[in-house]
N, C-alpha and C. Protein backbone atom coordinates (compact mmCIF):
# COMPACT_ATOMS: atom_id res chain seq x y z
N UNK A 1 62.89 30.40 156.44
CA UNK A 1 62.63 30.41 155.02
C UNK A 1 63.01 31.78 154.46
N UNK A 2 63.80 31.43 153.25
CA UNK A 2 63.66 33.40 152.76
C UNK A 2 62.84 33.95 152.28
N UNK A 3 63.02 35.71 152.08
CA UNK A 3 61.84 36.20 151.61
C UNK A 3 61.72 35.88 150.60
N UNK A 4 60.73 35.85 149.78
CA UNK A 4 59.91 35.51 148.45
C UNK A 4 60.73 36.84 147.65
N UNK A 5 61.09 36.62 146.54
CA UNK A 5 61.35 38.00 145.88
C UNK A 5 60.30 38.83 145.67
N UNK A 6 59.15 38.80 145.32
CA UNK A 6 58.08 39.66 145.09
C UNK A 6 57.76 40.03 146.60
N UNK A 7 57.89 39.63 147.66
CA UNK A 7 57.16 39.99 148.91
C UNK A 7 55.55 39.67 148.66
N UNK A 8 55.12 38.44 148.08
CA UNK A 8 53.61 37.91 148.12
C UNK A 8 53.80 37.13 149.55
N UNK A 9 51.99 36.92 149.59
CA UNK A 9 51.72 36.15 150.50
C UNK A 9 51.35 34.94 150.60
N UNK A 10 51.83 34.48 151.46
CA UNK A 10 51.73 32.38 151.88
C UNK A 10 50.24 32.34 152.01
N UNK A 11 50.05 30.98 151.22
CA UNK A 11 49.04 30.29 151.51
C UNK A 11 49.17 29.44 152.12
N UNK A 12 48.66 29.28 152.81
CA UNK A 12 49.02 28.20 153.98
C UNK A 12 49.28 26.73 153.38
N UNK A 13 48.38 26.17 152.56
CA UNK A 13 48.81 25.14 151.89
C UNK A 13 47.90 24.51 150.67
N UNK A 14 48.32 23.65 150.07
CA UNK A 14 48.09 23.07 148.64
C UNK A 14 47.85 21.53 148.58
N UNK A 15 46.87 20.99 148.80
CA UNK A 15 46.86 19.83 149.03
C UNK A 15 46.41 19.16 147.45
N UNK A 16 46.98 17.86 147.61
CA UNK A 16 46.39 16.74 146.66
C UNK A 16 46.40 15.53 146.63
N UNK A 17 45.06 15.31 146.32
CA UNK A 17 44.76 13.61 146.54
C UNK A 17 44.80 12.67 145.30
N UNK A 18 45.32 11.75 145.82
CA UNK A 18 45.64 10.85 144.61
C UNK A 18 44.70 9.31 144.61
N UNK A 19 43.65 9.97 144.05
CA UNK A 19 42.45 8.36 143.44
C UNK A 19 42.98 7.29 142.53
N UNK A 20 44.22 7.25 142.16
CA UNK A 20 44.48 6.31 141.16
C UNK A 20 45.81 5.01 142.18
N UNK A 21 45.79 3.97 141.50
CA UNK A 21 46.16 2.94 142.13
C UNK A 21 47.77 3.38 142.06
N UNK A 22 48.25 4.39 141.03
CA UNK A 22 49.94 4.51 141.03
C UNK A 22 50.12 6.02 141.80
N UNK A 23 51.90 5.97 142.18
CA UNK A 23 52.44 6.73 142.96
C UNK A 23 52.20 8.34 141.72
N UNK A 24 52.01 9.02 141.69
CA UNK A 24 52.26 10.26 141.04
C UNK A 24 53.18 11.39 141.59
N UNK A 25 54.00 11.93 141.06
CA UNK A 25 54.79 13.23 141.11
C UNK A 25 54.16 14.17 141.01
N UNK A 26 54.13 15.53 141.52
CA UNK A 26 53.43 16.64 141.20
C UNK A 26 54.78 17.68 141.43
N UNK A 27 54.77 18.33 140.16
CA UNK A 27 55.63 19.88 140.22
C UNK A 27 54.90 20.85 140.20
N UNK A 28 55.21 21.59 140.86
CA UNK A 28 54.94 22.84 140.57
C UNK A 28 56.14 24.03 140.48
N UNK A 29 55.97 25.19 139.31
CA UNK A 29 57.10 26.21 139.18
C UNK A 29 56.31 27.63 139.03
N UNK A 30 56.35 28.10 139.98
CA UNK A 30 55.96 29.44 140.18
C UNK A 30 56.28 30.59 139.31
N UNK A 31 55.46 31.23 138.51
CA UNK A 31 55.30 31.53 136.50
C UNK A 31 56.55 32.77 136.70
N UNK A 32 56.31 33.52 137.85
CA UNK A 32 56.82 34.63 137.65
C UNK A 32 58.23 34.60 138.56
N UNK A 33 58.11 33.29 139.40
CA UNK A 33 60.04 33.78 139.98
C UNK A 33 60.45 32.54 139.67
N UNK A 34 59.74 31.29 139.40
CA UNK A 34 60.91 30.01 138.99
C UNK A 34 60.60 29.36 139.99
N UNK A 35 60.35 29.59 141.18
CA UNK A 35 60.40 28.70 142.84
C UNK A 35 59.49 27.40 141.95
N UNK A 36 60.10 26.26 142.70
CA UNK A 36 60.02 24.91 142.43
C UNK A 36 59.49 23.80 143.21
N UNK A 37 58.68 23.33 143.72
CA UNK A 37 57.85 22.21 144.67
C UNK A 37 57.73 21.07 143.80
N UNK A 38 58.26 20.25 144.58
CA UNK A 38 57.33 18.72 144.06
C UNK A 38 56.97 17.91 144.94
N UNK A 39 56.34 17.58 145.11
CA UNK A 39 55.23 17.02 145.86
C UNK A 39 54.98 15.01 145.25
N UNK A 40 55.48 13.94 146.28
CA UNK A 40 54.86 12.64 145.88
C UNK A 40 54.11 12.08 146.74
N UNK A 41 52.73 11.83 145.65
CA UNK A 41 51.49 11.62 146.23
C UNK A 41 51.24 9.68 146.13
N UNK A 42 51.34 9.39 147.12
CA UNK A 42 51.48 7.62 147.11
C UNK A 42 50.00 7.35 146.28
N UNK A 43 49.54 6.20 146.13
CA UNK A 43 48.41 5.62 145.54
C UNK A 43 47.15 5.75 146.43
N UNK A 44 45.96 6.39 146.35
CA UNK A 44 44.90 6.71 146.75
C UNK A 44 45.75 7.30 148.48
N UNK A 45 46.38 8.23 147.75
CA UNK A 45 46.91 8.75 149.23
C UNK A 45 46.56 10.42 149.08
N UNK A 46 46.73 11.30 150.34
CA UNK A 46 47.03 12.87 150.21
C UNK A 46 48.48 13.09 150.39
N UNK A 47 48.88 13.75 150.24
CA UNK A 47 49.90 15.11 150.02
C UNK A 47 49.97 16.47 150.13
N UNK A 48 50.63 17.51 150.81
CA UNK A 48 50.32 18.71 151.06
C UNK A 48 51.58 19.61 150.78
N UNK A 49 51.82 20.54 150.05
CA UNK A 49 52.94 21.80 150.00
C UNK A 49 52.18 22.63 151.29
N UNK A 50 53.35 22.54 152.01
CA UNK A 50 53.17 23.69 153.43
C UNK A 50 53.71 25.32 152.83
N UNK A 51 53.25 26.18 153.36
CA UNK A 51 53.96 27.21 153.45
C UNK A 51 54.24 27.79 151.64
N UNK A 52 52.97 27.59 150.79
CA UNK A 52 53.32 28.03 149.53
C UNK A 52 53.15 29.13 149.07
N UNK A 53 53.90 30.24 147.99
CA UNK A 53 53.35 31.56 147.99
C UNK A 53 52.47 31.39 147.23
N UNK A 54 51.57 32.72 147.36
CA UNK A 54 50.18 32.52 146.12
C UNK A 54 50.93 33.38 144.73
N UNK A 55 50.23 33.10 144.09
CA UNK A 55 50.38 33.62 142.57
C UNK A 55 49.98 32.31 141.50
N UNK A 56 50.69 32.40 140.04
CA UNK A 56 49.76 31.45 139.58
C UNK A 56 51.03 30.09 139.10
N UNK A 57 51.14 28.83 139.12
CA UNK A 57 51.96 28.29 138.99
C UNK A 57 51.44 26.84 138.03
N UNK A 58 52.61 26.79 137.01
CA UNK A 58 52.47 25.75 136.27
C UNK A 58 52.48 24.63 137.05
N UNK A 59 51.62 23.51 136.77
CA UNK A 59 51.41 22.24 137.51
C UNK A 59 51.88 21.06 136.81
N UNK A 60 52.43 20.22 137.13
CA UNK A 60 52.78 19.07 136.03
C UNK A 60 51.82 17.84 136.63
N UNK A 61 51.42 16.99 136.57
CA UNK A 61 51.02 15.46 136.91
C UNK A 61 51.83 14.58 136.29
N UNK A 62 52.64 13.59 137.07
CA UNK A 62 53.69 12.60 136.46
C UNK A 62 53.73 11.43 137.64
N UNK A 63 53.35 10.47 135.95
CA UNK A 63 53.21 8.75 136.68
C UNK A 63 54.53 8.69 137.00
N UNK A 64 54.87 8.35 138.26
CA UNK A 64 56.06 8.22 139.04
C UNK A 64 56.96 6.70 138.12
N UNK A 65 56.42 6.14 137.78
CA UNK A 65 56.88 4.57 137.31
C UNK A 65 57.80 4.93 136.20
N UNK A 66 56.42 5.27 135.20
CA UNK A 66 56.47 5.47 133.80
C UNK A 66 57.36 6.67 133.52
N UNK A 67 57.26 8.01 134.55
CA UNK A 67 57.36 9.70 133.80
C UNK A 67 56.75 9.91 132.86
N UNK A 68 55.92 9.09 132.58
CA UNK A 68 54.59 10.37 131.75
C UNK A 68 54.16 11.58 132.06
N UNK A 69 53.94 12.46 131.79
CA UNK A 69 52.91 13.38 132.14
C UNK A 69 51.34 13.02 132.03
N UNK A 70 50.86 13.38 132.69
CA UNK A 70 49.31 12.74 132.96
C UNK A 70 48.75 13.89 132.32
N UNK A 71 49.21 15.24 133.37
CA UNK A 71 48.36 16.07 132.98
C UNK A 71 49.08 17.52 133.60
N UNK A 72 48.89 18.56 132.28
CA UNK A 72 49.47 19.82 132.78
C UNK A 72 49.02 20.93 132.65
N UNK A 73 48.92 21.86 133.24
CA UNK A 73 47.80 23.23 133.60
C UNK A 73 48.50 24.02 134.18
N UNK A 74 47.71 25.35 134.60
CA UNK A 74 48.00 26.12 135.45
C UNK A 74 47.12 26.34 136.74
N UNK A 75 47.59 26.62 137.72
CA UNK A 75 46.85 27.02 139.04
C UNK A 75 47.25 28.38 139.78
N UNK A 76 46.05 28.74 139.84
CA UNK A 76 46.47 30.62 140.66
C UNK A 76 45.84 29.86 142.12
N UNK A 77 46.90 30.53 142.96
CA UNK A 77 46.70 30.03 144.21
C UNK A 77 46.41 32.03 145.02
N UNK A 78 45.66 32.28 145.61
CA UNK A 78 45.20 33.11 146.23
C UNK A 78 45.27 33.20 148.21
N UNK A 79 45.77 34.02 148.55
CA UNK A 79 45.73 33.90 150.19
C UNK A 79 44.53 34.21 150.69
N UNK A 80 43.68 34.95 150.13
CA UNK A 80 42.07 35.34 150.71
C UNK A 80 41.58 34.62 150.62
N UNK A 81 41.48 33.13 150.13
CA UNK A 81 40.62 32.17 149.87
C UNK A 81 40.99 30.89 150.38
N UNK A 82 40.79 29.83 151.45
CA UNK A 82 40.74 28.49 151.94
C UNK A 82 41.11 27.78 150.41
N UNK A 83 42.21 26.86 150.13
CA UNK A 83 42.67 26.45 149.11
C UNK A 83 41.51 24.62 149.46
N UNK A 84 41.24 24.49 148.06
CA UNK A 84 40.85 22.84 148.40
C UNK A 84 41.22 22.11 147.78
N UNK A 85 41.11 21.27 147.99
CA UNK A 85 41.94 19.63 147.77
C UNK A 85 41.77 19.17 146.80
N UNK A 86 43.27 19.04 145.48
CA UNK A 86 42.92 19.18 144.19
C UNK A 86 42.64 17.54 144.20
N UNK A 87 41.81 17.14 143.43
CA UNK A 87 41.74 15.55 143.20
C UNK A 87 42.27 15.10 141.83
N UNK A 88 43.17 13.83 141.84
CA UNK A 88 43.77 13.41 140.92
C UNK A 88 42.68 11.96 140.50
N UNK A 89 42.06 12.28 139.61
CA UNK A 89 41.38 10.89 139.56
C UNK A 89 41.62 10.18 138.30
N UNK A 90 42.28 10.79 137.08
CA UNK A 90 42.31 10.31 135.61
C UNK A 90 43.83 10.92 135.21
């Protein structure tokens, strides 16, 4: 993998669970270099980004069917801290 431009540190990983009966997309774009993950979370299934850097990153939620956006935020991901398992329920 290459270095990160900032030289931050990996969190080991980013998990998310999906409570709803449809497939969902999850992006994520990391605020300050652009780096890009997406992540598809099947129907009442998990999903995990391995190997993600911490800092804080825009999140998208998208009905895989439709491309709606469900739902969009931000998340600061931290390496000193055990990350937990975001739940998608609405």
């Amino acid at each position: 993998m290459a270095e990160h431009s900032l030289g931050a540190e990996k969190v080991n990983e980013l998990c998310f669970r999906n409570e709803q009966p449809k497939t969902l997309k999850i992006t994520l774009r990391h605020k300050e270099t652009g780096d890009k993950k997406e992540i598809v979370v099947p129907p009442e299934g998990q999903e995990c980004a391995l190997e993600i850097y911490a800092g804080i990153y825009e999140c998208e939620v998208i009905d895989q069917t439709t491309n709606i956006t469900l739902r969009k935020g931000d998340i600061r991901l931290t390496p000193d801290k055990p990350q937990e398992v975001k739940r998608l329920d609405r």
